[in-house]
Protein backbone atom coordinates (compact mmCIF):
# COMPACT_ATOMS: atom_id res chain seq x y z
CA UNK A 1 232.78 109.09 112.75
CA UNK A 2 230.76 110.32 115.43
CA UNK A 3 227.68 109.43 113.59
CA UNK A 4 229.13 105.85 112.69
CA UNK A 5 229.58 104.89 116.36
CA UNK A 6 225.89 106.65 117.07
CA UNK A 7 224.01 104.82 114.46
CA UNK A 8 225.87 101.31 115.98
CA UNK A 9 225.05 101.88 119.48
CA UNK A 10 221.08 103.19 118.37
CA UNK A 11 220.85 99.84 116.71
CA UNK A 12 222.53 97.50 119.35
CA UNK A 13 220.30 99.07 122.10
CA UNK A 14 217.02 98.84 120.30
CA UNK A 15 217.48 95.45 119.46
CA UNK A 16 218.38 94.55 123.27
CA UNK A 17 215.99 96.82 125.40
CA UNK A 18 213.02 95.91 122.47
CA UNK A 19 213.44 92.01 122.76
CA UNK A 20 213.16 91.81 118.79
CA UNK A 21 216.11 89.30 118.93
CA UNK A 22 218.07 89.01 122.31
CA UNK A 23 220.80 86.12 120.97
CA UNK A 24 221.52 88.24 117.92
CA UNK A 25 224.39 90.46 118.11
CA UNK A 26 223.72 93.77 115.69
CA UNK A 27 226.26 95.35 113.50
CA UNK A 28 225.24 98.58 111.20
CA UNK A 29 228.27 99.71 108.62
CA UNK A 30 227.87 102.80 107.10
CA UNK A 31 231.09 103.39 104.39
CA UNK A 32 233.14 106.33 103.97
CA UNK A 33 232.68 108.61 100.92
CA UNK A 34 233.52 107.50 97.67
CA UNK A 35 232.30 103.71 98.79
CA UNK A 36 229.23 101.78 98.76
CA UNK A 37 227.31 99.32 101.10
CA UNK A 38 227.90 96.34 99.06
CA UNK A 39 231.40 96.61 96.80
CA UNK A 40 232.82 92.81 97.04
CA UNK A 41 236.34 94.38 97.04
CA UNK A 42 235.98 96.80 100.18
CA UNK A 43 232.96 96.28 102.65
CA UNK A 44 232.23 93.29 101.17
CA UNK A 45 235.60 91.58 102.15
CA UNK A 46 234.97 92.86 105.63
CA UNK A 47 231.16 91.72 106.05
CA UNK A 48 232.69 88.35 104.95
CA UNK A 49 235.13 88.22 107.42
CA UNK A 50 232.74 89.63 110.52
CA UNK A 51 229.97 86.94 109.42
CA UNK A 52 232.97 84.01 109.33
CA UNK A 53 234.12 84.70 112.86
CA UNK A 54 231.17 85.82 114.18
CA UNK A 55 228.47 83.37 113.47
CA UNK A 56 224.76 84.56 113.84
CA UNK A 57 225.53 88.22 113.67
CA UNK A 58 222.75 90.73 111.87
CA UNK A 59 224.88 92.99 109.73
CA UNK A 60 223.24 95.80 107.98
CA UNK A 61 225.37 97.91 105.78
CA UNK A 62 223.67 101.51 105.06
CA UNK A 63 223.02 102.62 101.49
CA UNK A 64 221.92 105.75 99.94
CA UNK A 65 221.36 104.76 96.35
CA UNK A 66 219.47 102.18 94.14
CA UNK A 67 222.50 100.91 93.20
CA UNK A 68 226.03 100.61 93.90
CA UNK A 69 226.94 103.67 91.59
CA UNK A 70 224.27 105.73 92.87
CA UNK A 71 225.32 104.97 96.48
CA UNK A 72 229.23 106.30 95.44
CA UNK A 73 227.48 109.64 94.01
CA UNK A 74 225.26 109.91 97.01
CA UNK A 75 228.43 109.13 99.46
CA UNK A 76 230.13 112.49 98.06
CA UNK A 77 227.17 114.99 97.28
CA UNK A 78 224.63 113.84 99.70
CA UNK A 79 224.11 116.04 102.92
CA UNK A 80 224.88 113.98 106.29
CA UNK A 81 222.17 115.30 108.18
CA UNK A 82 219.73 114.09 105.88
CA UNK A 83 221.00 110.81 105.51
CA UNK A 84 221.30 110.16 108.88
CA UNK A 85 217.27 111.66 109.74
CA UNK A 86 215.59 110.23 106.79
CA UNK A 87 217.95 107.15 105.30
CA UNK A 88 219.58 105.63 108.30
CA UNK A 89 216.83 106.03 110.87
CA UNK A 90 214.48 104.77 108.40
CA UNK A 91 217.10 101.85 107.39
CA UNK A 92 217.71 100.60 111.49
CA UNK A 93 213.63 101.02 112.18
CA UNK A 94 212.52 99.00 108.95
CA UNK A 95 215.25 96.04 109.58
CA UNK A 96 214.83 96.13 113.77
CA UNK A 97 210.67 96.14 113.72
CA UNK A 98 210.63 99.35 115.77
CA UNK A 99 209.12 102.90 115.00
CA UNK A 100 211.33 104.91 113.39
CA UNK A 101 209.93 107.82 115.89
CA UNK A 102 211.43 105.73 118.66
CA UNK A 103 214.95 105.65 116.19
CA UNK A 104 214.67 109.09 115.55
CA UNK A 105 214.12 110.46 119.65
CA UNK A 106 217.06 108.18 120.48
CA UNK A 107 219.14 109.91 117.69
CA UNK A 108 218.47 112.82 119.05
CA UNK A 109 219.19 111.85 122.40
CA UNK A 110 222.81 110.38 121.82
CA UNK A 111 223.77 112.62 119.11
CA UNK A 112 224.77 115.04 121.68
């Protein structure tokens, strides 16, 4: 959880201290284990919902795999540290325009 709420608070204050977008309002999901970023039935219902009553929002829901069945395996037997250092940072730099050195320092920073 802790990571959740770190990764969402990384991503809303890049986008507002870096000026990449000031009227957009960020939103990184990140499902529990056994999900994946896109499954119509469980974070897709909710990304529908968010995007309906909150128009112009930039939601960006984190995925580990190729696919959605890869993303379920890598939800259960991939380590959280690494998917947070190399998968998430690199996710939130690549979609936000920043350097994911800049991503990964503030990690660090607010990880804490």
């Amino acid at each position: 959880m802790v990571a959740k709420v770190v990764v969402f608070v990384l991503s809303a204050a890049i986008v507002v201290s870096s000026g990449v977008a000031q009227d957009v309002v960020p939103l990184v999901l990140w499902h529990g284990i056994g999900g994946s970023c896109c499954d119509p039935h469980h974070l897709g219902q909710l990304i529908a919902l968010i995007e309906k009553e909150v128009p112009g929002i930039y939601i960006h829901s984190i995925s580990f795999g190729k696919n959605p069945t890869e993303d379920v395996f890598f939800s259960f037997y991939g380590l959280l540290s690494d998917q947070v250092v190399f998968s998430i940072v690199e996710q939130i730099a690549s979609r936000l325009l920043v350097s994911p050195i800049q991503v990964s320092i503030s990690t660090k920073l607010y990880s804490h």
